[in-house]
C-alpha atoms as a PDB file:
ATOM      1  CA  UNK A   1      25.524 203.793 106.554  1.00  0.00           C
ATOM      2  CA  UNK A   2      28.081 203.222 104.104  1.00  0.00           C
ATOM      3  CA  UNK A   3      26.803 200.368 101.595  1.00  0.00           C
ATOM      4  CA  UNK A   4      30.255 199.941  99.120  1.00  0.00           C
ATOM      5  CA  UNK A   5      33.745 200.014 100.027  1.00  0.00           C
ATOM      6  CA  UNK A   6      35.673 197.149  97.779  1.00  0.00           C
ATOM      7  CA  UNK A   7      34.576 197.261  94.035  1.00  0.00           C
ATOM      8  CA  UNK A   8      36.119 194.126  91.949  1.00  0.00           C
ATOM      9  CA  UNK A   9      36.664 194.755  87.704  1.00  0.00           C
ATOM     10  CA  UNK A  10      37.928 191.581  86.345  1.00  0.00           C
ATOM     11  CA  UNK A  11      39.287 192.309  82.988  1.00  0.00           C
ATOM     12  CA  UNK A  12      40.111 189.263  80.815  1.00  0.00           C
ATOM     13  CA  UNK A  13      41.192 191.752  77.956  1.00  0.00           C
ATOM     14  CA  UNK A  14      41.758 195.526  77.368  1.00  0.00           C
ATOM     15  CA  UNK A  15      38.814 195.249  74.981  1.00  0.00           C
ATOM     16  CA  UNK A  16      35.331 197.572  76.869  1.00  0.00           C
ATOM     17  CA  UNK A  17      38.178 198.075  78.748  1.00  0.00           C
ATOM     18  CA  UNK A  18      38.197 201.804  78.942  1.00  0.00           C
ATOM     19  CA  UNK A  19      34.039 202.096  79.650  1.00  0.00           C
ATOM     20  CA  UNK A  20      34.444 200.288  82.324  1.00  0.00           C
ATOM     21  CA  UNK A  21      37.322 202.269  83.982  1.00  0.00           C
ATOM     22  CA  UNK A  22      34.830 205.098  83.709  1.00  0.00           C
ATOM     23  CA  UNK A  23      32.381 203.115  85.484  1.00  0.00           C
ATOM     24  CA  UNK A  24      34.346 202.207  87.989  1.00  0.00           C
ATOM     25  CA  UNK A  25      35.818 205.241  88.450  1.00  0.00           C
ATOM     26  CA  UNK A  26      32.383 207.277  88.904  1.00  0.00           C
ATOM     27  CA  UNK A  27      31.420 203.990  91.905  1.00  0.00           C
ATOM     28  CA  UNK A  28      34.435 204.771  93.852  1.00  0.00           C
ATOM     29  CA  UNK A  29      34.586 208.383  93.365  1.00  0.00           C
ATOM     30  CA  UNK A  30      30.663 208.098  94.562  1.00  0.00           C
ATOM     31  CA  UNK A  31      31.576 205.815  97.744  1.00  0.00           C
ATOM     32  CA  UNK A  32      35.263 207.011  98.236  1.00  0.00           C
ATOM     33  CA  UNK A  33      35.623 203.254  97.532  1.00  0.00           C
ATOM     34  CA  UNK A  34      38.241 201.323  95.961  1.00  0.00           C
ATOM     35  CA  UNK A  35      38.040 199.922  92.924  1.00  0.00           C
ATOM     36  CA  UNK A  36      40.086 196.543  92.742  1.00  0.00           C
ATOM     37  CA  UNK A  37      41.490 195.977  88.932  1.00  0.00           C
ATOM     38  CA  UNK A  38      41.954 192.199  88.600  1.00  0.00           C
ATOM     39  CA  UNK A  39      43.045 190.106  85.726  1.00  0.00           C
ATOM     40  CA  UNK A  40      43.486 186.209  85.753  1.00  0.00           C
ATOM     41  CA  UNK A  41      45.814 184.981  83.695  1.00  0.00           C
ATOM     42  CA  UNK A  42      45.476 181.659  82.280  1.00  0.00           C
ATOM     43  CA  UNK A  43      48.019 178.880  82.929  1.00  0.00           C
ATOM     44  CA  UNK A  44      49.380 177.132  79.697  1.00  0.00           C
ATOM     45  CA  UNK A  45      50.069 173.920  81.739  1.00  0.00           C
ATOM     46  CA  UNK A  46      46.069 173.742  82.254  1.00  0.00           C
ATOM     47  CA  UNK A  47      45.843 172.965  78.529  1.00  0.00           C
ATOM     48  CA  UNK A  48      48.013 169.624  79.060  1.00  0.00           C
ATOM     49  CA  UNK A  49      45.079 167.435  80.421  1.00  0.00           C
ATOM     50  CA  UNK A  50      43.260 168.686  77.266  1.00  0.00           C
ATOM     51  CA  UNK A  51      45.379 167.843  74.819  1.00  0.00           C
ATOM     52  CA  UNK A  52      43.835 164.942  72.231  1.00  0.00           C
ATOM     53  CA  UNK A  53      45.553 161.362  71.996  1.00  0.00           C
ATOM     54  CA  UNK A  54      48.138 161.128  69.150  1.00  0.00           C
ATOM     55  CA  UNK A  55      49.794 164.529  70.185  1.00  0.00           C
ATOM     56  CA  UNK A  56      53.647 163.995  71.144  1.00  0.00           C
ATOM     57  CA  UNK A  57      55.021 165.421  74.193  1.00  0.00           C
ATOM     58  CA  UNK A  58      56.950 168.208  72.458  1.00  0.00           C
ATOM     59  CA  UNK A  59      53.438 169.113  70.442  1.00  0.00           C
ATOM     60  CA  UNK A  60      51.992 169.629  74.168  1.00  0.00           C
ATOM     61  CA  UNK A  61      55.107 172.031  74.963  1.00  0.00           C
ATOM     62  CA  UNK A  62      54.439 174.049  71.479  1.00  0.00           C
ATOM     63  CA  UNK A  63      50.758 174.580  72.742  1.00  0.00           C
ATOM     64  CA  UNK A  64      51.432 175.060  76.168  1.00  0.00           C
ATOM     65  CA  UNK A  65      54.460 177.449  75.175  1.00  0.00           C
ATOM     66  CA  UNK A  66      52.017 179.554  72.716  1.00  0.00           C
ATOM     67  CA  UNK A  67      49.011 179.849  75.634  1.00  0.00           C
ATOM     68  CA  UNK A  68      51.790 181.309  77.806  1.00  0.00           C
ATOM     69  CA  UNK A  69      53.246 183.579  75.292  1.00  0.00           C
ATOM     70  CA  UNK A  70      49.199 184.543  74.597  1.00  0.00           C
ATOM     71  CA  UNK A  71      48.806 185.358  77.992  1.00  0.00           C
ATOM     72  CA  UNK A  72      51.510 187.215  78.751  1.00  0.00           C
ATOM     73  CA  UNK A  73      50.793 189.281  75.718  1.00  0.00           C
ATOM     74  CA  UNK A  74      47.099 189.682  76.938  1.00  0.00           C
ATOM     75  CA  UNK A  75      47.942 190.365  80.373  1.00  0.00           C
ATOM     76  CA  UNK A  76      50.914 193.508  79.686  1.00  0.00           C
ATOM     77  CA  UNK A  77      48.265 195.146  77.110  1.00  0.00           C
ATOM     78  CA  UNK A  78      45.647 195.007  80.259  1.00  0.00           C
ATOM     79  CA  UNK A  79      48.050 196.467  82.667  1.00  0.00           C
ATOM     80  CA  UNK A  80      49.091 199.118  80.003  1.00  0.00           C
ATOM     81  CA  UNK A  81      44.882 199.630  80.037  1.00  0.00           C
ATOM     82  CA  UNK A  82      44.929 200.125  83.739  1.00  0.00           C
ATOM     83  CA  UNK A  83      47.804 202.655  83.537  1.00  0.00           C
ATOM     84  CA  UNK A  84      46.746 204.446  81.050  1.00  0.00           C
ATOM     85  CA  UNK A  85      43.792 205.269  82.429  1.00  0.00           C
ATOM     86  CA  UNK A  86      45.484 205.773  86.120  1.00  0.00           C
ATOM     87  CA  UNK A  87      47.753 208.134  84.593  1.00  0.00           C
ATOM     88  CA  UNK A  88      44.462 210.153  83.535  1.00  0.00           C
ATOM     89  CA  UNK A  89      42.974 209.979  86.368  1.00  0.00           C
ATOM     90  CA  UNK A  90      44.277 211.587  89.322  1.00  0.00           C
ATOM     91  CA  UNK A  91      41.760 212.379  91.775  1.00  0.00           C
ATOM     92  CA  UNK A  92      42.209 208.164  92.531  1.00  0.00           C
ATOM     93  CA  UNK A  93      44.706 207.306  94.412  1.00  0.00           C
ATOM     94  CA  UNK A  94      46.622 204.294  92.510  1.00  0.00           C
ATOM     95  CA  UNK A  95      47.464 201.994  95.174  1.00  0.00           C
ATOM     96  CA  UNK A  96      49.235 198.885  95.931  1.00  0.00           C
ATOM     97  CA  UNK A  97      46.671 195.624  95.659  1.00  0.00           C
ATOM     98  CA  UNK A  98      46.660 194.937  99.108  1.00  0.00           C
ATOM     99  CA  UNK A  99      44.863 195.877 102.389  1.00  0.00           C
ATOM    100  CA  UNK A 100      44.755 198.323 103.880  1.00  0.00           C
ATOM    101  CA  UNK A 101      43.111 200.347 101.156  1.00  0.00           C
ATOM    102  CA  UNK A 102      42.747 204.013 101.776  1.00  0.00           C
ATOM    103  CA  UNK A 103      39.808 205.132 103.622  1.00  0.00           C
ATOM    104  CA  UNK A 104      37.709 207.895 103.108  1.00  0.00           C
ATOM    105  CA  UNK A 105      39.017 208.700  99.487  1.00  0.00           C
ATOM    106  CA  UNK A 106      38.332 207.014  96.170  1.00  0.00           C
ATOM    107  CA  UNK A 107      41.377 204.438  94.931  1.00  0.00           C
ATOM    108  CA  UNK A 108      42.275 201.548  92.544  1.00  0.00           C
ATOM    109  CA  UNK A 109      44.738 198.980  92.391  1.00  0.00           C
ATOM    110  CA  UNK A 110      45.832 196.546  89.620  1.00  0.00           C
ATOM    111  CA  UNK A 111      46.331 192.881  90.307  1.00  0.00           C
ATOM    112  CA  UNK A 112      47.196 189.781  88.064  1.00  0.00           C
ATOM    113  CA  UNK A 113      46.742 186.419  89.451  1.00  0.00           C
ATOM    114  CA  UNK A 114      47.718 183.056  87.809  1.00  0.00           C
ATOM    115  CA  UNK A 115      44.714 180.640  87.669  1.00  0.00           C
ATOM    116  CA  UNK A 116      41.189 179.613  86.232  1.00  0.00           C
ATOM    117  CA  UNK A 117      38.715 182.708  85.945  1.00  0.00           C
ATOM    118  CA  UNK A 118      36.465 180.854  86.739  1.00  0.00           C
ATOM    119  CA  UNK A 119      37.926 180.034  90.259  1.00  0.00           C
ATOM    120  CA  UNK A 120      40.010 183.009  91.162  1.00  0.00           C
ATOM    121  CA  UNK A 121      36.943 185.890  89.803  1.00  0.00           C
ATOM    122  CA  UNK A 122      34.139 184.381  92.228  1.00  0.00           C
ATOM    123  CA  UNK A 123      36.830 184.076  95.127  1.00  0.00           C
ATOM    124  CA  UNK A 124      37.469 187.764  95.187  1.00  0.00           C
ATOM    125  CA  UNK A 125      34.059 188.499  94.200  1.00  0.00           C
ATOM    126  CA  UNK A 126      32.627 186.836  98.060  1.00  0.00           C
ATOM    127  CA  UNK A 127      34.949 189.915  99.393  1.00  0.00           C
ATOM    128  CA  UNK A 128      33.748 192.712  97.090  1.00  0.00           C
ATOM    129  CA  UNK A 129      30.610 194.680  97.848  1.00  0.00           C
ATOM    130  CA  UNK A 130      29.737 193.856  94.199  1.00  0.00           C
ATOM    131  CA  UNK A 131      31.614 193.113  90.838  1.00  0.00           C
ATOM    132  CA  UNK A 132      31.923 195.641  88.146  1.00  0.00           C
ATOM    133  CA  UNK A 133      32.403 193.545  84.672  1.00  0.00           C
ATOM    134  CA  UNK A 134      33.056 195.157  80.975  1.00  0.00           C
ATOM    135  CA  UNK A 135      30.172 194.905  78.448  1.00  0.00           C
ATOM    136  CA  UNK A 136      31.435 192.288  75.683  1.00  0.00           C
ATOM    137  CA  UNK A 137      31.016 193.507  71.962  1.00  0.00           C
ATOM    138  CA  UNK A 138      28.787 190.940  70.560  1.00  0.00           C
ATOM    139  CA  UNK A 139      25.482 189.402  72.082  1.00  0.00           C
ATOM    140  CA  UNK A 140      26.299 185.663  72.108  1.00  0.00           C
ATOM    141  CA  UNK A 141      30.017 186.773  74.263  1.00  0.00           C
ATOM    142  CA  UNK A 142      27.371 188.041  77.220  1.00  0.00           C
ATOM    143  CA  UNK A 143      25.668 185.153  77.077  1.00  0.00           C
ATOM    144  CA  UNK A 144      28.643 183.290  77.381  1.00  0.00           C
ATOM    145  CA  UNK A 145      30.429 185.733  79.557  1.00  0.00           C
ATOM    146  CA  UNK A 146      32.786 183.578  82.156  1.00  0.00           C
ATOM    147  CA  UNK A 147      33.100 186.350  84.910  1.00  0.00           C
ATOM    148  CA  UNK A 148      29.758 187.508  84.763  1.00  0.00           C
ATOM    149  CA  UNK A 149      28.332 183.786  85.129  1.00  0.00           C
ATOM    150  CA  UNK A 150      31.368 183.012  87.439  1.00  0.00           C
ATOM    151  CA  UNK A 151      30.222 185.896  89.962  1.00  0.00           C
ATOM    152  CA  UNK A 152      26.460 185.331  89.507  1.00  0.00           C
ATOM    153  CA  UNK A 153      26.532 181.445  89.959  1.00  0.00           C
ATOM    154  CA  UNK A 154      29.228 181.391  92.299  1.00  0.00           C
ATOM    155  CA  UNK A 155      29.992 184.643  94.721  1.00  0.00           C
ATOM    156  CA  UNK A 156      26.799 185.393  96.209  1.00  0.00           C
ATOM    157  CA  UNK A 157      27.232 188.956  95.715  1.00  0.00           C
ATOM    158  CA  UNK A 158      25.307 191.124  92.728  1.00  0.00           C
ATOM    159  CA  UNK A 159      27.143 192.200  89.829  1.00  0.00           C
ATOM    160  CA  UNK A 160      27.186 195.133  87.594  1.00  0.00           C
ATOM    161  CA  UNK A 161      27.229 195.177  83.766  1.00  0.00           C
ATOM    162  CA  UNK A 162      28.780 198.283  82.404  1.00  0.00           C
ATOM    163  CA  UNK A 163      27.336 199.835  79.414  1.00  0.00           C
ATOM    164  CA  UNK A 164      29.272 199.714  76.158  1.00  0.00           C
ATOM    165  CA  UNK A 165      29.043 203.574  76.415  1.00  0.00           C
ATOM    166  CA  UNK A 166      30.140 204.866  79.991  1.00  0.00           C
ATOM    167  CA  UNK A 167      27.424 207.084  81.636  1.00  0.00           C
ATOM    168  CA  UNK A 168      28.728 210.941  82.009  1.00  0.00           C
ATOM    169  CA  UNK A 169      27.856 211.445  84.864  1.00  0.00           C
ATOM    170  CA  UNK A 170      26.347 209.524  88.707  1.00  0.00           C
ATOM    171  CA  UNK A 171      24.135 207.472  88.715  1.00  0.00           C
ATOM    172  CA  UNK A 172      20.655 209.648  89.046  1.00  0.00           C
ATOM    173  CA  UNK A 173      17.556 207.288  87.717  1.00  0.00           C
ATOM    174  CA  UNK A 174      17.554 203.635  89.020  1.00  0.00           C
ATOM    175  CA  UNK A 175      14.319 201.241  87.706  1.00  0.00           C
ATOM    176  CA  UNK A 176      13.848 197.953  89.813  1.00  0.00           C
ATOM    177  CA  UNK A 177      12.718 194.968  88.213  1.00  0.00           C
ATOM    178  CA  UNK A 178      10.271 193.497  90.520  1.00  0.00           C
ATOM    179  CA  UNK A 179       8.375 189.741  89.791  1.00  0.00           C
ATOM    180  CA  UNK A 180       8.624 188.431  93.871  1.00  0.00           C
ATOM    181  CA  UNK A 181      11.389 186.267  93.614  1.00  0.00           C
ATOM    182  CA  UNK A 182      14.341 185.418  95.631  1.00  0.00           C
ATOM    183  CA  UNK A 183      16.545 186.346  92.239  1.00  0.00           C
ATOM    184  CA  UNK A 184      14.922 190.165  92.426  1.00  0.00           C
ATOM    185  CA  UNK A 185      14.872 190.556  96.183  1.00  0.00           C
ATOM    186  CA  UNK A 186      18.525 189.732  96.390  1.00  0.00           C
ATOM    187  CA  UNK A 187      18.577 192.516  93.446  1.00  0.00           C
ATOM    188  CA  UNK A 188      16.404 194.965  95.119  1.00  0.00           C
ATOM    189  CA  UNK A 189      18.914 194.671  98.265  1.00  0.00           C
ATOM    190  CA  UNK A 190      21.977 194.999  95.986  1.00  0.00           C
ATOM    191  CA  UNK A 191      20.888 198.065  94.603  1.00  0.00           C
ATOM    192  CA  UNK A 192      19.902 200.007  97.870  1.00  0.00           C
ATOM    193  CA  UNK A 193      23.131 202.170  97.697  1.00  0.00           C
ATOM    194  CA  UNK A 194      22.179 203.547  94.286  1.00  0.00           C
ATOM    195  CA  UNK A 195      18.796 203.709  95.238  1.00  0.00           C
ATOM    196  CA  UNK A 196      19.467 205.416  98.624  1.00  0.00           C
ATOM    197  CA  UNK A 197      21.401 208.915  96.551  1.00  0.00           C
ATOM    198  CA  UNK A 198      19.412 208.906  93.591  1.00  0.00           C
ATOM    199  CA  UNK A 199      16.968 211.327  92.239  1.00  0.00           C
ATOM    200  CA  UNK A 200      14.278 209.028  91.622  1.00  0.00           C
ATOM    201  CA  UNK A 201      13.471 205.481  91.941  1.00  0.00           C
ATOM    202  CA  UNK A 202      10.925 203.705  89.824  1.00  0.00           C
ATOM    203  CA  UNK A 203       9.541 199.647  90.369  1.00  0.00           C
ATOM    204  CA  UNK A 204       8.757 198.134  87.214  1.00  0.00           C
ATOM    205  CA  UNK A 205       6.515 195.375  87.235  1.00  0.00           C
ATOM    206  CA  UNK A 206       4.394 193.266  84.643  1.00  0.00           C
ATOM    207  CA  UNK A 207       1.738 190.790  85.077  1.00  0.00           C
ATOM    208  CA  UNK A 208       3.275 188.231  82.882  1.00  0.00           C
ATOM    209  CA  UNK A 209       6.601 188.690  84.476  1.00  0.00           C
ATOM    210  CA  UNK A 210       4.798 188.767  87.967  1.00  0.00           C
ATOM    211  CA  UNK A 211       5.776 184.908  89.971  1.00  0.00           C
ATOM    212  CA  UNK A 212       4.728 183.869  93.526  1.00  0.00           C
ATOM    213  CA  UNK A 213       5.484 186.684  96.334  1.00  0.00           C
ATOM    214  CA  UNK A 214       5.398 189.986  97.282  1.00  0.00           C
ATOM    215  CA  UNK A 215       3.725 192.628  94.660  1.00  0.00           C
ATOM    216  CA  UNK A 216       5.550 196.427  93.654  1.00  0.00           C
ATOM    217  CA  UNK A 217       3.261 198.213  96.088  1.00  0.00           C
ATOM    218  CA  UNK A 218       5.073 196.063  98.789  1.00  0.00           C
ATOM    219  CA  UNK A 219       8.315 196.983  97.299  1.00  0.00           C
ATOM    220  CA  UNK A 220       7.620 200.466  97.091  1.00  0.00           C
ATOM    221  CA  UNK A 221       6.526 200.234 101.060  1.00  0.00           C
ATOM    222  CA  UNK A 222      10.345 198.343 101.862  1.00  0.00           C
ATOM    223  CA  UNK A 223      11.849 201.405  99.888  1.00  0.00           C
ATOM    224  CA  UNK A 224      10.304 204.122 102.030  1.00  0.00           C
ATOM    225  CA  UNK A 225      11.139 202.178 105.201  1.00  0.00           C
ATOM    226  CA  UNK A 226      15.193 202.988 103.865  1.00  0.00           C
ATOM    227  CA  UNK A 227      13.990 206.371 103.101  1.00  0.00           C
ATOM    228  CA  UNK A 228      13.953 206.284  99.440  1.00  0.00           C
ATOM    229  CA  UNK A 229      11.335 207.607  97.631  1.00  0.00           C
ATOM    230  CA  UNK A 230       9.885 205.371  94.965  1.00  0.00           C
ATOM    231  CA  UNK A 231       6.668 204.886  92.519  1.00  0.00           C
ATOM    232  CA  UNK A 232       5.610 202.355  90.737  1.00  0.00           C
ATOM    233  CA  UNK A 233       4.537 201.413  86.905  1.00  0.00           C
ATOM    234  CA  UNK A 234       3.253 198.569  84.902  1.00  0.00           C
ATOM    235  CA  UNK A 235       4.591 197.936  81.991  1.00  0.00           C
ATOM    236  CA  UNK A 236       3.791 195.491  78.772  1.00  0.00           C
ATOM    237  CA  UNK A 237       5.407 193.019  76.392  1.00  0.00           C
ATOM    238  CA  UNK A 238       6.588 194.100  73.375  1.00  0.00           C
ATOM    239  CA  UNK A 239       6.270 191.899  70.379  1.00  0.00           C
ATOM    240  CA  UNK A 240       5.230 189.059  73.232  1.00  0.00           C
ATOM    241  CA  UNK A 241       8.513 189.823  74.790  1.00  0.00           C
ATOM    242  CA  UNK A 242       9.047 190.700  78.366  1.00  0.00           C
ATOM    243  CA  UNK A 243      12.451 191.956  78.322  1.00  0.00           C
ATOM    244  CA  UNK A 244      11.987 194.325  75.034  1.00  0.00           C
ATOM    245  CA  UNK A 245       8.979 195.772  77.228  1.00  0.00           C
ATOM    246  CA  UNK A 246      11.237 196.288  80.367  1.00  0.00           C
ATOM    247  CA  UNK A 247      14.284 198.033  78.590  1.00  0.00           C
ATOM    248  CA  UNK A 248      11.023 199.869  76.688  1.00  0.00           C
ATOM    249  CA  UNK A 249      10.016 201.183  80.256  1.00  0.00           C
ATOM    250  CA  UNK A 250      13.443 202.094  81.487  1.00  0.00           C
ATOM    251  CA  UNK A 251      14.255 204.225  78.330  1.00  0.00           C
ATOM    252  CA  UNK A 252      10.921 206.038  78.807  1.00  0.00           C
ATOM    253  CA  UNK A 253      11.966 206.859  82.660  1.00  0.00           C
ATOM    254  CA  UNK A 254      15.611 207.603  81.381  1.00  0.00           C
ATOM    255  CA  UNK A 255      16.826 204.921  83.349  1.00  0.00           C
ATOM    256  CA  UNK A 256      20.675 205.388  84.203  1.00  0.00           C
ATOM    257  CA  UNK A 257      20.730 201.685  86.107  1.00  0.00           C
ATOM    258  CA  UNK A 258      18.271 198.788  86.028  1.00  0.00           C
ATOM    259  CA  UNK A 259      18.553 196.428  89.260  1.00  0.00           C
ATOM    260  CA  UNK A 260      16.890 192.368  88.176  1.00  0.00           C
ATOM    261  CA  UNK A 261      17.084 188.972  89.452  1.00  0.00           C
ATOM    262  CA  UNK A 262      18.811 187.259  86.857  1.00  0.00           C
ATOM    263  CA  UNK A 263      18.052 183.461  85.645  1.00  0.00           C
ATOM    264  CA  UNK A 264      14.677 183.412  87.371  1.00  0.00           C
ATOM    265  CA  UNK A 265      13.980 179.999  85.318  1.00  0.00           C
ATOM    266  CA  UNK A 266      17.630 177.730  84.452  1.00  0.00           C
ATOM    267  CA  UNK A 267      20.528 179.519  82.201  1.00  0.00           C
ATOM    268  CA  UNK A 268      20.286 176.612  79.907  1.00  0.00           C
ATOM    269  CA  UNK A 269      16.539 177.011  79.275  1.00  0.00           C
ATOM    270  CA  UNK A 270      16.733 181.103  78.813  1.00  0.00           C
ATOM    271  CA  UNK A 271      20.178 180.112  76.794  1.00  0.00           C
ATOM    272  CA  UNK A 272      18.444 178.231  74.034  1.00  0.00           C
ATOM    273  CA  UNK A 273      15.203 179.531  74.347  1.00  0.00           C
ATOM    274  CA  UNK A 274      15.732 183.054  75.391  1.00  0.00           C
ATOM    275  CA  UNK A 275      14.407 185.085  78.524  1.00  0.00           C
ATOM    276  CA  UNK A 276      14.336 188.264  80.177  1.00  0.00           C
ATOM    277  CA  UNK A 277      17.866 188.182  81.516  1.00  0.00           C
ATOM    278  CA  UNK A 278      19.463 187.125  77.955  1.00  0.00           C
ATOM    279  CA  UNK A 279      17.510 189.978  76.589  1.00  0.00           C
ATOM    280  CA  UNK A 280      18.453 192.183  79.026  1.00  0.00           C
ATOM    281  CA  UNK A 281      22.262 191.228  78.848  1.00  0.00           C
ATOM    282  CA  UNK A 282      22.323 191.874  74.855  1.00  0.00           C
ATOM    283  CA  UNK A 283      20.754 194.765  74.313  1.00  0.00           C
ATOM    284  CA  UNK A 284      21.040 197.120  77.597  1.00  0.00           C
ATOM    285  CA  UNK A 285      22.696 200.563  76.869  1.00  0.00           C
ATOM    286  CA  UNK A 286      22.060 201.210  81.030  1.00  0.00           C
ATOM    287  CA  UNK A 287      24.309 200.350  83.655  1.00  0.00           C
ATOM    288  CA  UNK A 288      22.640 196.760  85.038  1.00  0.00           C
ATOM    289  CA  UNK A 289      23.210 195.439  88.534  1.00  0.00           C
ATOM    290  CA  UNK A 290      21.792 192.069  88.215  1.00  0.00           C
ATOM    291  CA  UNK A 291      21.840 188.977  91.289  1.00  0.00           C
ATOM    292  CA  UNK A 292      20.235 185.884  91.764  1.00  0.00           C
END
């Protein structure tokens, strides 16, 4: 059965830009899908309402006229991203960004739509079989990430993190992060379609990570009922921390993907305190498909 046919890359900037292109690429060239290039541009009349007392009315222009002129600068260096990379890549079929999409063949489309990321990203996410979003540069930018918060939080679909460094090739090694929550059995779901044409699967599990519900071995058992092939493997804590040990095990399989419930315990609490997903989201060099 065909498991991905709409793939959504929200790109608030050309920067990662590129790696994920080559991401994205690789998914619909993999599921002769199409991969839907969207960027949100802000509207500089959103700033009026949070403009401070004392400023004058043609002080709220000025700002609103410089977010515009931002924007539109941000938004033609995006589409010269997208058309770049089109222009190198022929075998997808650049198409209008509207349905019908081609079937049966990889494609892409650009799109730019006026509004709040926030809003618009999760909206277009509920209609995507999952969200492709670029890797930010620096470690406290994907913990603050808008999209990738916006889609988790908000979308109900799983989302992808590209790697800062594109993979070369298909996905061939997928790990599963399994502790028996909701979060990782709306992962383990999400990730099926890698899982289903890969050359090996692995579950990950760790006592201390472990919560209330099903164990690996039962995971494992759900995998072979799809037909995939999968073992299983414990794995520790490294320097007392979960998510070093998981990315520890996932190098040592030679991981290409790692599929986790995300924000098992509240963002806020793993935000100031740390957890496995903020781990995970700052120092992965895998693809991640993460959903909660």
């Amino acid at each position: 059965m065909k498991q991905v046919s709409k793939i959504l890359l929200p790109l608030s900037s050309a920067r990662n830009a590129e790696a994920a292109f080559v991401s994205g690429a690789n998914f619909a060239r993999r599921f002769s899908a199409h991969l839907a290039v969207l960027h949100v541009r802000s509207d500089g009349r959103d700033i009026a309402p949070l403009a401070g007392e004392g400023l004058t009315g043609g002080m709220v222009e000025e700002l609103i006229a410089s977010a515009e002129k931002e924007g539109g600068k941000r938004s033609r260096e995006v589409q010269h991203a997208f058309e770049d990379f089109a222009s190198r890549t022929p075998d997808i079929e650049a198409v209008p960004p509207r349905i019908p999409f081609p079937q049966g063949r990889p494609s892409m489309s650009f799109n730019v739509i006026k509004g709040a990321e926030s809003e618009v990203v999760p909206w277009h996410a509920r209609l995507s079989d999952f969200t492709l979003v670029p890797h930010p540069d620096s470690g406290d930018e994907v913990s603050s990430s808008e999209a990738l918060h916006a889609v988790l939080f908000d979308s109900g679909r799983p989302v992808v993190i590209a790697p800062r460094i594109p993979l070369p090739h298909f996905v061939k090694r997928v790990c599963i992060a399994w502790n028996g929550t909701a979060e990782a059995a709306s992962a383990l779901r999400g990730v099926l379609a890698w899982a289903s044409t890969s050359e090996r699967v692995r579950v990950l599990h760790c006592e201390d990570y472990q919560r209330r519900g099903p164990d690996a071995r039962e995971v494992v058992d759900y995998l072979s009922m799809h037909g995939i092939a999968a073992d299983r493997q414990e794995f520790q804590a490294i320097d007392r921390d979960i998510g070093k040990g998981l990315l520890g095990a996932c190098q040592d399989f030679g991981a290409d993907m790692l599929a986790m419930g995300a924000y098992s315990h509240s963002r806020l609490r793993q935000l100031i305190l740390g957890g496995v997903t903020r781990h995970v989201l700052e120092n992965n060099t895998q693809l991640v498909l993460m959903s909660r």
